[in-house]
Every structure is written in structure tokens, then in C-alpha cells.
C-alpha atoms as a PDB file:
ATOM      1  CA  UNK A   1     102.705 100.187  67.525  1.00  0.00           C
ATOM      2  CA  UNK A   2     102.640  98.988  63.583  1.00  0.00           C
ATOM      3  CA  UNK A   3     104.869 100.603  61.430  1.00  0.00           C
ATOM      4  CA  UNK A   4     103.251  98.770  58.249  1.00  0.00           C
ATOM      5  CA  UNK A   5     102.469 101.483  55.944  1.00  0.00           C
ATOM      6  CA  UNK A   6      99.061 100.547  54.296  1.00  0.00           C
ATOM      7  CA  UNK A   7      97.795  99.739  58.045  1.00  0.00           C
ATOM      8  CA  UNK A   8      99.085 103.114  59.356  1.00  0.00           C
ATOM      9  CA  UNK A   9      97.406 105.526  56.590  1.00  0.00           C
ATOM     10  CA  UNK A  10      94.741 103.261  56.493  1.00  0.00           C
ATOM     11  CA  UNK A  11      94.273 104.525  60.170  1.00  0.00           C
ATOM     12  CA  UNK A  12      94.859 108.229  59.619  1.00  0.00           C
ATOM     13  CA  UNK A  13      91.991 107.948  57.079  1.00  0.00           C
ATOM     14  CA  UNK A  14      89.396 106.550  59.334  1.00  0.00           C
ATOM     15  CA  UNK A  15      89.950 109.350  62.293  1.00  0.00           C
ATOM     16  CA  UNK A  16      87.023 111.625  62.991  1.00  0.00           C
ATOM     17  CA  UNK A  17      87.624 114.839  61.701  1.00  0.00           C
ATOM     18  CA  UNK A  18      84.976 116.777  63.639  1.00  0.00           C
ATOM     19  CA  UNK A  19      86.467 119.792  65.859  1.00  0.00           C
ATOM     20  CA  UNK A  20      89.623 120.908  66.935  1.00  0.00           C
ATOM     21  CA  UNK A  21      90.088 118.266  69.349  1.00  0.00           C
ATOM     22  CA  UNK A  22      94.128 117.047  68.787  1.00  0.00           C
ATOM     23  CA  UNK A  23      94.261 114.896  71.665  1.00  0.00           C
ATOM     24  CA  UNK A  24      94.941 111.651  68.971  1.00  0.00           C
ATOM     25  CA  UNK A  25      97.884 112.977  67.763  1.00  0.00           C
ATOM     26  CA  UNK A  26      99.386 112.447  71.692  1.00  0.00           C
ATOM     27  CA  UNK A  27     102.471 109.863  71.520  1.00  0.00           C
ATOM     28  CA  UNK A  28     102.564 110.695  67.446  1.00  0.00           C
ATOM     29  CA  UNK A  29     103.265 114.170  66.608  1.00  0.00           C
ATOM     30  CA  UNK A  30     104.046 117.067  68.429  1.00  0.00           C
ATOM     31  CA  UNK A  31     103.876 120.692  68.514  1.00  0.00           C
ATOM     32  CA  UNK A  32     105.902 123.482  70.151  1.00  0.00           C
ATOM     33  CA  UNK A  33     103.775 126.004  71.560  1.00  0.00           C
ATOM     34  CA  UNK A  34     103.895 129.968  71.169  1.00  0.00           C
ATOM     35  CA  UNK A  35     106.319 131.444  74.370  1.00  0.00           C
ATOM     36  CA  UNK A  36     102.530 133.675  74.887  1.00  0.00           C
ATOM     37  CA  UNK A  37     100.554 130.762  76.266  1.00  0.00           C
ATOM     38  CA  UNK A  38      97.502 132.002  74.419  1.00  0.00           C
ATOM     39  CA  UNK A  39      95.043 129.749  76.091  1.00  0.00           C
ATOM     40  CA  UNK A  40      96.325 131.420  79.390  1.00  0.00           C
ATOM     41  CA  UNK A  41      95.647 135.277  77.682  1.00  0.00           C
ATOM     42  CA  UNK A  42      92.103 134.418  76.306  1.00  0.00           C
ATOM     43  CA  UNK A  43      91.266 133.301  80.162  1.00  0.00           C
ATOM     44  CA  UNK A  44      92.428 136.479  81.418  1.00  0.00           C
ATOM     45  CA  UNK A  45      90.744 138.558  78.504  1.00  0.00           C
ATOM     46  CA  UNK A  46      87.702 136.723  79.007  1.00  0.00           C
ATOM     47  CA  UNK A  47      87.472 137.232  82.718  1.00  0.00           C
ATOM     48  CA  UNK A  48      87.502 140.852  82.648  1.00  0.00           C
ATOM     49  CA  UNK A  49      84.963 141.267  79.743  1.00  0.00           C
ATOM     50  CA  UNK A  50      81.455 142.016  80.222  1.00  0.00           C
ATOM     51  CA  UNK A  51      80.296 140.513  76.093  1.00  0.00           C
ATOM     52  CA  UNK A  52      82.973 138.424  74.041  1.00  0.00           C
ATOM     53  CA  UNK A  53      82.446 136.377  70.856  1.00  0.00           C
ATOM     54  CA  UNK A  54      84.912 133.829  70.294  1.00  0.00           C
ATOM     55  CA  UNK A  55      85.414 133.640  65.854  1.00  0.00           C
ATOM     56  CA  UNK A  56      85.509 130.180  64.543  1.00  0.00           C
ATOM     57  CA  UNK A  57      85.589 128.642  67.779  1.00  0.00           C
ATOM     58  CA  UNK A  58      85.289 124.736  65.918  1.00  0.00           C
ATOM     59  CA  UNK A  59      84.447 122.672  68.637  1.00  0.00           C
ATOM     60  CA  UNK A  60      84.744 125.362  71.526  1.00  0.00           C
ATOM     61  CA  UNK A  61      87.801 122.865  72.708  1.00  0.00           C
ATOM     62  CA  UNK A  62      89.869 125.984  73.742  1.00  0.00           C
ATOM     63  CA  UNK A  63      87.080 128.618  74.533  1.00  0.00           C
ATOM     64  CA  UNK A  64      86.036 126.011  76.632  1.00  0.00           C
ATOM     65  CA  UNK A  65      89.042 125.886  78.649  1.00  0.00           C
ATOM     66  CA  UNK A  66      88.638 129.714  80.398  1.00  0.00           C
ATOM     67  CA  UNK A  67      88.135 129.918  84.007  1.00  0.00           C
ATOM     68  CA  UNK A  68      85.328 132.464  84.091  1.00  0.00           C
ATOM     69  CA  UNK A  69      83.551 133.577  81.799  1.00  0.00           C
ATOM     70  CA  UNK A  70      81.384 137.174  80.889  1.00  0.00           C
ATOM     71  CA  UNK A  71      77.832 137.517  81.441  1.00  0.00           C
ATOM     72  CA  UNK A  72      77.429 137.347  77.173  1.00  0.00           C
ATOM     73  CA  UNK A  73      79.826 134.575  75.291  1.00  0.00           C
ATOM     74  CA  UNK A  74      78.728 134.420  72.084  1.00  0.00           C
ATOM     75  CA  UNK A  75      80.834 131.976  69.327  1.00  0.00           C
ATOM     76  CA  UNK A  76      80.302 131.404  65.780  1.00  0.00           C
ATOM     77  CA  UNK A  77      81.393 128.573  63.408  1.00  0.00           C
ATOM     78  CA  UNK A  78      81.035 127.807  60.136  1.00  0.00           C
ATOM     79  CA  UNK A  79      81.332 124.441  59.153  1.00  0.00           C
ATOM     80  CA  UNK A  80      78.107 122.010  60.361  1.00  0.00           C
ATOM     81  CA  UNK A  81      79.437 118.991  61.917  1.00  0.00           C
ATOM     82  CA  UNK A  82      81.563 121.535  64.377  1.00  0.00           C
ATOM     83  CA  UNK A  83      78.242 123.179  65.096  1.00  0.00           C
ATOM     84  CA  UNK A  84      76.713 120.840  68.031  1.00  0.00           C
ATOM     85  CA  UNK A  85      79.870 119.885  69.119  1.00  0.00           C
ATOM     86  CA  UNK A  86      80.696 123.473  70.080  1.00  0.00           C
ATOM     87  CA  UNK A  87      76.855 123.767  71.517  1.00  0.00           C
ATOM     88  CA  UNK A  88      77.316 120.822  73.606  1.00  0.00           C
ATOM     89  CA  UNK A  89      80.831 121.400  74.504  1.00  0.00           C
ATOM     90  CA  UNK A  90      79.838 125.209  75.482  1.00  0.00           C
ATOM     91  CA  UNK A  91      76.821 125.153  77.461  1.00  0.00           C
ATOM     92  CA  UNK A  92      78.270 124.785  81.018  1.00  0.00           C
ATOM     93  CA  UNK A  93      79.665 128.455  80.322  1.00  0.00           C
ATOM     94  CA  UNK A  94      75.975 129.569  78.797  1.00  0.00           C
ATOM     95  CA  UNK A  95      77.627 130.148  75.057  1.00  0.00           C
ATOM     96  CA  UNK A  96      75.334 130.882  72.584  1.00  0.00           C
ATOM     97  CA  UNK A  97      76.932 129.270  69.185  1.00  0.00           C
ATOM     98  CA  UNK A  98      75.375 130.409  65.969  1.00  0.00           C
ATOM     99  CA  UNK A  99      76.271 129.435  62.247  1.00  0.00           C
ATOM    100  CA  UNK A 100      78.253 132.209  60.509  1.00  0.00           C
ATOM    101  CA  UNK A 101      81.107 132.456  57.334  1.00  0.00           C
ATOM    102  CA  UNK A 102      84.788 132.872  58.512  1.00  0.00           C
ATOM    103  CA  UNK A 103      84.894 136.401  56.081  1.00  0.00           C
ATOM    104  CA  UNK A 104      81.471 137.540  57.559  1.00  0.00           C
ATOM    105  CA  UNK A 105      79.017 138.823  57.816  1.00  0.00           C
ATOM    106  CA  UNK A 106      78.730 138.439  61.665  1.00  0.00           C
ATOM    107  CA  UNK A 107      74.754 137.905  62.899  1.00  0.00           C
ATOM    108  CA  UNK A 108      75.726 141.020  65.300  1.00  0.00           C
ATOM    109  CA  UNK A 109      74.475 144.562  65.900  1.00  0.00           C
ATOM    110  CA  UNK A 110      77.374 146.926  65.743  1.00  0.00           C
ATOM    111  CA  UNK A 111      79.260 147.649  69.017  1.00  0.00           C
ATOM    112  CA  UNK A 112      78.166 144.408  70.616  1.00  0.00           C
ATOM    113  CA  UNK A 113      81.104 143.210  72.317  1.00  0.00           C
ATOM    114  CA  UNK A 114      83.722 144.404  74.324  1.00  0.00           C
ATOM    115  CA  UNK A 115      86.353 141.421  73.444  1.00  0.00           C
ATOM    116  CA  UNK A 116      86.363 139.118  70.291  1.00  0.00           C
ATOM    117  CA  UNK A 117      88.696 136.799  69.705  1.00  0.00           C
ATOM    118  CA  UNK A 118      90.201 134.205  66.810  1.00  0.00           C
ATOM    119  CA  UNK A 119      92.526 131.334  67.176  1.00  0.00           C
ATOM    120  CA  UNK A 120      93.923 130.060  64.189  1.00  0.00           C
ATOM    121  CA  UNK A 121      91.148 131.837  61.851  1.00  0.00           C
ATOM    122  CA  UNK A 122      90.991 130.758  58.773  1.00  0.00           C
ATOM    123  CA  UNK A 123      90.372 134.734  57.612  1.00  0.00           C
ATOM    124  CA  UNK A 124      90.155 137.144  59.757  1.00  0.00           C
ATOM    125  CA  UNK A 125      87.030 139.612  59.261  1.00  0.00           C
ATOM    126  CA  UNK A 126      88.837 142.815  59.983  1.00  0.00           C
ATOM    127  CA  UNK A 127      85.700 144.945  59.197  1.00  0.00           C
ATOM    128  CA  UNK A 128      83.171 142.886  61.002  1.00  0.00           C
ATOM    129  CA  UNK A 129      85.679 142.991  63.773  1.00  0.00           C
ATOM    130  CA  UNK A 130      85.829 146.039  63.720  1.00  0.00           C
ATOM    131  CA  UNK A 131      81.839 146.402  63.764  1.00  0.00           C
ATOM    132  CA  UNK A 132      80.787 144.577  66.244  1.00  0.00           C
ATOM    133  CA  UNK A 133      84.028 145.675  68.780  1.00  0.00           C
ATOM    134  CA  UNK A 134      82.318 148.370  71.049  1.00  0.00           C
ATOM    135  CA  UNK A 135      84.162 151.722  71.164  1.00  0.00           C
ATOM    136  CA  UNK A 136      87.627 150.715  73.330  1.00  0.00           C
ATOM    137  CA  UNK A 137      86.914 146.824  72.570  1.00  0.00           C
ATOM    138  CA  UNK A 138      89.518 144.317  72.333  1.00  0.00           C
ATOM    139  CA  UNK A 139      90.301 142.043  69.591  1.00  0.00           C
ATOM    140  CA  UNK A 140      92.756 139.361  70.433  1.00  0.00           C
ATOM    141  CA  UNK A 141      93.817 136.387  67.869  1.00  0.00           C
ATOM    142  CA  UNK A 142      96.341 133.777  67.465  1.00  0.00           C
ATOM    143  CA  UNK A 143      96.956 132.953  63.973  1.00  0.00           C
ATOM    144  CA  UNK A 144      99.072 131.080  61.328  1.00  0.00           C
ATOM    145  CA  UNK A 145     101.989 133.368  60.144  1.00  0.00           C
ATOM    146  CA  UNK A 146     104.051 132.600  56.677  1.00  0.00           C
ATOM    147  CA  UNK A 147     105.237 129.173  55.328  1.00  0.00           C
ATOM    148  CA  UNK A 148     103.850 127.099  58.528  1.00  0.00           C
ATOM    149  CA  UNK A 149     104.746 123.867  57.480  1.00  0.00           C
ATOM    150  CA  UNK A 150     105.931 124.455  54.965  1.00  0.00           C
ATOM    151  CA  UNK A 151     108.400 121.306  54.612  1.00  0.00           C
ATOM    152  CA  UNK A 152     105.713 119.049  55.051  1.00  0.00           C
ATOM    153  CA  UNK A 153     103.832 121.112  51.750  1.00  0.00           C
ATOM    154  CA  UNK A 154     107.221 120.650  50.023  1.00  0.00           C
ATOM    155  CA  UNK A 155     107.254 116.679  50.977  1.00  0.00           C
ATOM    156  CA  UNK A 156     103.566 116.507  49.124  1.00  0.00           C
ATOM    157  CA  UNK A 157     103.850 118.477  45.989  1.00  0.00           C
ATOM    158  CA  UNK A 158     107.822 119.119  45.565  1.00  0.00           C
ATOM    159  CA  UNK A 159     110.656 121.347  46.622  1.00  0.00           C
ATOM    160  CA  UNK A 160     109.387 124.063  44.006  1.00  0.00           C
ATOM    161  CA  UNK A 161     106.628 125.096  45.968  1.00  0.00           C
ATOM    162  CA  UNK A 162     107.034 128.772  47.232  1.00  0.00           C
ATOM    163  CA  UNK A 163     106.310 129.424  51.313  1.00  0.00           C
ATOM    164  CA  UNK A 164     102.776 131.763  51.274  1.00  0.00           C
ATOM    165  CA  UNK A 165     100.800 132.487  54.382  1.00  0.00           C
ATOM    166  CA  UNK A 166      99.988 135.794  56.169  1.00  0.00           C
ATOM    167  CA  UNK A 167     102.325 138.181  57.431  1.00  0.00           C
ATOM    168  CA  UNK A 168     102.138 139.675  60.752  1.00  0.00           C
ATOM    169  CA  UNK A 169     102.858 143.241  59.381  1.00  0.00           C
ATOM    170  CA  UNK A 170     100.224 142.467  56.549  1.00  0.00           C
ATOM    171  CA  UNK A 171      97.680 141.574  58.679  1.00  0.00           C
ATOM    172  CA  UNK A 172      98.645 144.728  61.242  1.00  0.00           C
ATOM    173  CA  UNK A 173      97.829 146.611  58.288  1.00  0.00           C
ATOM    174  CA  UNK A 174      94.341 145.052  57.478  1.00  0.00           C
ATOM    175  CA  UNK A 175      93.302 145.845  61.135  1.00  0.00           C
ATOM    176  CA  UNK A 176      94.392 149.211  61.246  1.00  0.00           C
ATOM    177  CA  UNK A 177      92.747 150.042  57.695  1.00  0.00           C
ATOM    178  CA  UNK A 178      89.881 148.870  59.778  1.00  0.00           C
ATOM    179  CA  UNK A 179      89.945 151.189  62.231  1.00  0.00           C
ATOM    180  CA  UNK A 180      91.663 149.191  64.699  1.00  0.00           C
ATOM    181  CA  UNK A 181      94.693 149.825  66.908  1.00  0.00           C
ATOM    182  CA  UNK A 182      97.308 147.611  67.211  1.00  0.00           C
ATOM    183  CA  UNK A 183      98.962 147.202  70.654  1.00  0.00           C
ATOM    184  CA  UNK A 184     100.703 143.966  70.382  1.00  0.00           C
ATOM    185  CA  UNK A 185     102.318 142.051  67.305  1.00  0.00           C
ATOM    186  CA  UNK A 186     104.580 139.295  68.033  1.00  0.00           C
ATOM    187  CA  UNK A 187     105.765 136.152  65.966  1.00  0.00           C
ATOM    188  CA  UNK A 188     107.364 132.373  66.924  1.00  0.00           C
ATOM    189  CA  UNK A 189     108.542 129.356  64.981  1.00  0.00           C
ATOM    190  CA  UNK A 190     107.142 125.906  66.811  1.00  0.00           C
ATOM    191  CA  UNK A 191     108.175 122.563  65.942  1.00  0.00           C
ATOM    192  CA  UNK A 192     106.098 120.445  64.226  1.00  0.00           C
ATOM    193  CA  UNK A 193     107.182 116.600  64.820  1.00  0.00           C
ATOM    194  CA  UNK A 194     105.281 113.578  63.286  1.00  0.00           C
ATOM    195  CA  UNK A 195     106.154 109.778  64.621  1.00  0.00           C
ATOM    196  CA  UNK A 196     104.008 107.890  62.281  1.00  0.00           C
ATOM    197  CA  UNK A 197     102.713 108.666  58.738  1.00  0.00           C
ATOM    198  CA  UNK A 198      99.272 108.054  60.356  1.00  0.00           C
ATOM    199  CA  UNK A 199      99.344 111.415  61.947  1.00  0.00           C
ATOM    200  CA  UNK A 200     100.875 112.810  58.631  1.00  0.00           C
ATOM    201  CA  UNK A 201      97.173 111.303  56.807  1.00  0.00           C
ATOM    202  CA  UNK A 202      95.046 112.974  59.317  1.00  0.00           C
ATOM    203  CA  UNK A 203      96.842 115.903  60.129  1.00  0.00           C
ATOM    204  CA  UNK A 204      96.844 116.697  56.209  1.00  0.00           C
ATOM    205  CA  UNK A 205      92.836 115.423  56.384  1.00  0.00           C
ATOM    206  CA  UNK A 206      91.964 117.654  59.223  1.00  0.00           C
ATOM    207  CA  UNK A 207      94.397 121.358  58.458  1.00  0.00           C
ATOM    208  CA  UNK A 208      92.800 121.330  54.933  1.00  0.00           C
ATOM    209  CA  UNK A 209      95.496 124.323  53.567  1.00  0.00           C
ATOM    210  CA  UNK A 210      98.699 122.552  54.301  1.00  0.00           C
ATOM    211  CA  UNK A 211      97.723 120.678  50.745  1.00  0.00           C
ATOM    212  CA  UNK A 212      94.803 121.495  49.618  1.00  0.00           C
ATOM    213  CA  UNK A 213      93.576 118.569  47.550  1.00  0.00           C
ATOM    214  CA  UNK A 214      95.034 115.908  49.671  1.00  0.00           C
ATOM    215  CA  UNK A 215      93.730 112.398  49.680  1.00  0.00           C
ATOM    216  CA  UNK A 216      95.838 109.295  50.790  1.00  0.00           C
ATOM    217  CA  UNK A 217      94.669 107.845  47.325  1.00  0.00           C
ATOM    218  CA  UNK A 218      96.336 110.583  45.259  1.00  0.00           C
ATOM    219  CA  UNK A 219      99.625 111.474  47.317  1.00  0.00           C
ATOM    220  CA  UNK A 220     100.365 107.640  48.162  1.00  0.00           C
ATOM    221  CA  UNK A 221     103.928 107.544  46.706  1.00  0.00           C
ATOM    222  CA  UNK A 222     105.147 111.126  48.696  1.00  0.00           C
ATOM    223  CA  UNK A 223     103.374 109.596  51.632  1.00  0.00           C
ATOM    224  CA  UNK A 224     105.286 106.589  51.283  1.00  0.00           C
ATOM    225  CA  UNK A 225     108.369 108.756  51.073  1.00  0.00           C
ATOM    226  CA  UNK A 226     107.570 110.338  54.303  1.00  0.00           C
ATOM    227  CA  UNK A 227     106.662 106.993  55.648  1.00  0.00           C
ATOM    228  CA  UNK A 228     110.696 106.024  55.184  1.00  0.00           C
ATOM    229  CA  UNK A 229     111.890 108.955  56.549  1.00  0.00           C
ATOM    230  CA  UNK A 230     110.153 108.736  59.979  1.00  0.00           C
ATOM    231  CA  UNK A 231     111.643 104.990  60.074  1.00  0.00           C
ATOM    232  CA  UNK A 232     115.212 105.885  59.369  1.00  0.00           C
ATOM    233  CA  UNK A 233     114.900 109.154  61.212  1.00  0.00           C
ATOM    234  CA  UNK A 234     112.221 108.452  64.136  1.00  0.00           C
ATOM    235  CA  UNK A 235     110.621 111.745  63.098  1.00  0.00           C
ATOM    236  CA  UNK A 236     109.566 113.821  60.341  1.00  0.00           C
ATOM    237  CA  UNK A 237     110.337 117.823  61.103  1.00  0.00           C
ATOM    238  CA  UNK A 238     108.323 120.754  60.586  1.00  0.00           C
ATOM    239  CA  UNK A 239     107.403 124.204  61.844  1.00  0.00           C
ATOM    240  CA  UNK A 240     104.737 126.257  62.526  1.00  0.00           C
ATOM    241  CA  UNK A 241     104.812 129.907  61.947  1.00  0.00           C
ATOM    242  CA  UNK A 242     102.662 131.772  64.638  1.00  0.00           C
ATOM    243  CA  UNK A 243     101.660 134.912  65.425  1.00  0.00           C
ATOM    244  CA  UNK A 244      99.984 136.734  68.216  1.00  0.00           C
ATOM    245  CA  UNK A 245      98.164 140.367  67.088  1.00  0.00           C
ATOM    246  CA  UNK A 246      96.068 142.175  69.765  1.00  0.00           C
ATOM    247  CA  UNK A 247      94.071 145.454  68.655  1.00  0.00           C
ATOM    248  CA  UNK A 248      91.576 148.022  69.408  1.00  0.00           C
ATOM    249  CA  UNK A 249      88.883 149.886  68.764  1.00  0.00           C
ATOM    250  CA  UNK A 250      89.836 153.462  70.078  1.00  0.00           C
ATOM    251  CA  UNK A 251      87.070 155.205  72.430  1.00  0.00           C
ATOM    252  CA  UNK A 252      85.584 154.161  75.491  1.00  0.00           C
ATOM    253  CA  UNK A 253      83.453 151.439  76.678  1.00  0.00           C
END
């Protein structure tokens, strides 16, 4: 493999950016995952559900992955290229994917689901959530916690920028001022290790928040930096802040 800087970024810029497929970044960057094997929960949640809608699914690549799933799977994305990706990639477990904003409104009569579920939202729609959970419904959601990557932010626009993010407790609160109860809350730090700068470029390309106005073009010198660091070091080190939050609707199905 190259380690020839202009060739390497000039290879992060040119990967697809459609879905949440991260099977590129194999053999270049890493990351830990969460001790609570989410992938593992959502298959067991979805199993025993009778009508589940999977928020912000992207390209369905993990929904995809349950064993069995309910008579209704519903999932909703918002961004357009993701869209027939997630159709195509769904339809051997009969999803229905519609178009809908991450902060709602959800295209859903109230009480129409038994078990939604988020991984890695980008917001979280407590009161939608909350609206279309039938009475004793589960919401279940993976999400980014507090300064996730935050030394890789730091690397891009300096060592002054402060960690932000949402807080487990924070969120808790949102759900339960929603009407929600929660039932589980727990948190991990994951390693985040990049081999190349070319999975720096697209990594910062594809998880838009980590910088928000990255380009190669405009952070060339800090990616440069970076660049040097993986070749003295073999790596540059990160971590993800994750959190697990499970909640529900109190009643009966």
C-alpha cells in the first residue's frame, strides 16, 4: 500500500459516500465495539415484535442483518441517495422504506409500532417516538455519547476546541419528558484507529459532524499533520463515546 500523501487523500476523496456500508475502511481503521453487541439486541427485539420501524436506517446495512423479522418493518431515511439503497437492500425482509426528517415528523398514525429503533441517530425524535410507540412499546437506540472523537476534531481545527455531544443522562431526560420510561442506560469508550490518512479523508467525508465543513482542499496542512503521525506512529488514536438507552411507553400492548 502507498503511503504518498497526495495519492492517499486523493483516494479518500473519490470513495462513495452512499450508506452506512464501512466495509472500506477494513485493513485501515478500526473501531472497538460497544461490550452490548447491539446488532445482536436489535435481532432479538425484532424477533419478538409484531410492527417495528427502524429510524434513519441509511442503507438498511444493519437492519438488514436480523434473523427474523415482524410481520410490519417499516424504516425511514432522510437523505436521497440512501433511499434505494435501503429499498433494495431491505426487500428480502418485506421493509417498507419511506422518506422522512431525522427530527420528524414521522409519516405514522399514533400507536403504530410496538418496537422502534435508532442506531447512531443523528437526533433522536423523542416525541414522535413517543407517538407512534403503542402503549407498552419499546424504543431501543444506540447512539453517539459526548466528545466521540474528539482528538481527531482537535487534529482538524486545534486543541482549543471544547468536547460537545449528547449525554446519556440528557438524553434519559428528553425521553422521559416524553413520556417514555427508561429501563436501560449504559455508556462505553471504543477505540477509534486510522492506518492511512485515506480513511481519515473519507471517514471525515462520510460522519459529516466530526468537522463540519471539512474538505481535503481546506484542511490539507492538518491532514498532512495527521498524515506524519500515522507514519512515525503506525496509527492515529481516537475514541468513540457510545451509548446504549432502551425505553418505554408504559401500558399494555
Amino acid at each position: 500500500m502507498t503511503d504518498d500523501f497526495d495519492t492517499l487523500v486523493a483516494e479518500g476523496d473519490a470513495v462513495d459516500l452512499a450508506g452506512w456500508d464501512f466495509s472500506w475502511f477494513e485493513g485501515r481503521a478500526s473501531e472497538q465495539r460497544p461490550p452490548w453487541r447491539y446488532s445482536s439486541l436489535l435481532s432479538e427485539r425484532m424477533a419478538r415484535a409484531h410492527a417495528a420501524l427502524d429510524l434513519q436506517t441509511g442503507g438498511g446495512e444493519v437492519l438488514a442483518e436480523i434473523a427474523s423479522p415482524p410481520p410490519r418493518l417499516a424504516a425511514t431515511e432522510s437523505w436521497e441517495p440512501n433511499l434505494e439503497v435501503a429499498r433494495a437492500r431491505l426487500a428480502p425482509l418485506g421493509a417498507e422504506v419511506v422518506r422522512a426528517p431525522d427530527d420528524g415528523p414521522l409519516p405514522f398514525p399514533a400507536a403504530s409500532f410496538d418496537l422502534v429503533t435508532a442506531r447512531l441517530p443523528v437526533l433522536t425524535p423523542w416525541p414522535e417516538i413517543a407517538r407512534v410507540l403503542a402503549p407498552g412499546g419499546t424504543f431501543l437506540s444506540q447512539q453517539v455519547g459526548h466528545a466521540t472523537n474528539i482528538e481527531l476534531t482537535r487534529a482538524m481545527l486545534g486543541q482549543h476546541i471544547q468536547p460537545s455531544g449528547r449525554q446519556p443522562h440528557g438524553e434519559a431526560a428528553k425521553a422521559e419528558a416524553a413520556g417514555l420510561e427508561v429501563v436501560d442506560l449504559r455508556e462505553a469508550s471504543c477505540r477509534v484507529e486510522f492506518y492511512d490518512i485515506a480513511a481519515v479523508v473519507h471517514f471525515l467525508r462520510k460522519v459529516i459532524w466530526t468537522v463540519p465543513d471539512f474538505s481535503s482542499e481546506r484542511y490539507l496542512p492538518q491532514l498532512r499533520a495527521v498524515h506524519e503521525t500515522i507514519r512515525r506512529e503506525g496509527v492515529f488514536l481516537s475514541h468513540a463515546s457510545r451509548f446504549l438507552i432502551e425505553a418505554v411507553l408504559p401500558g399494555r400492548t
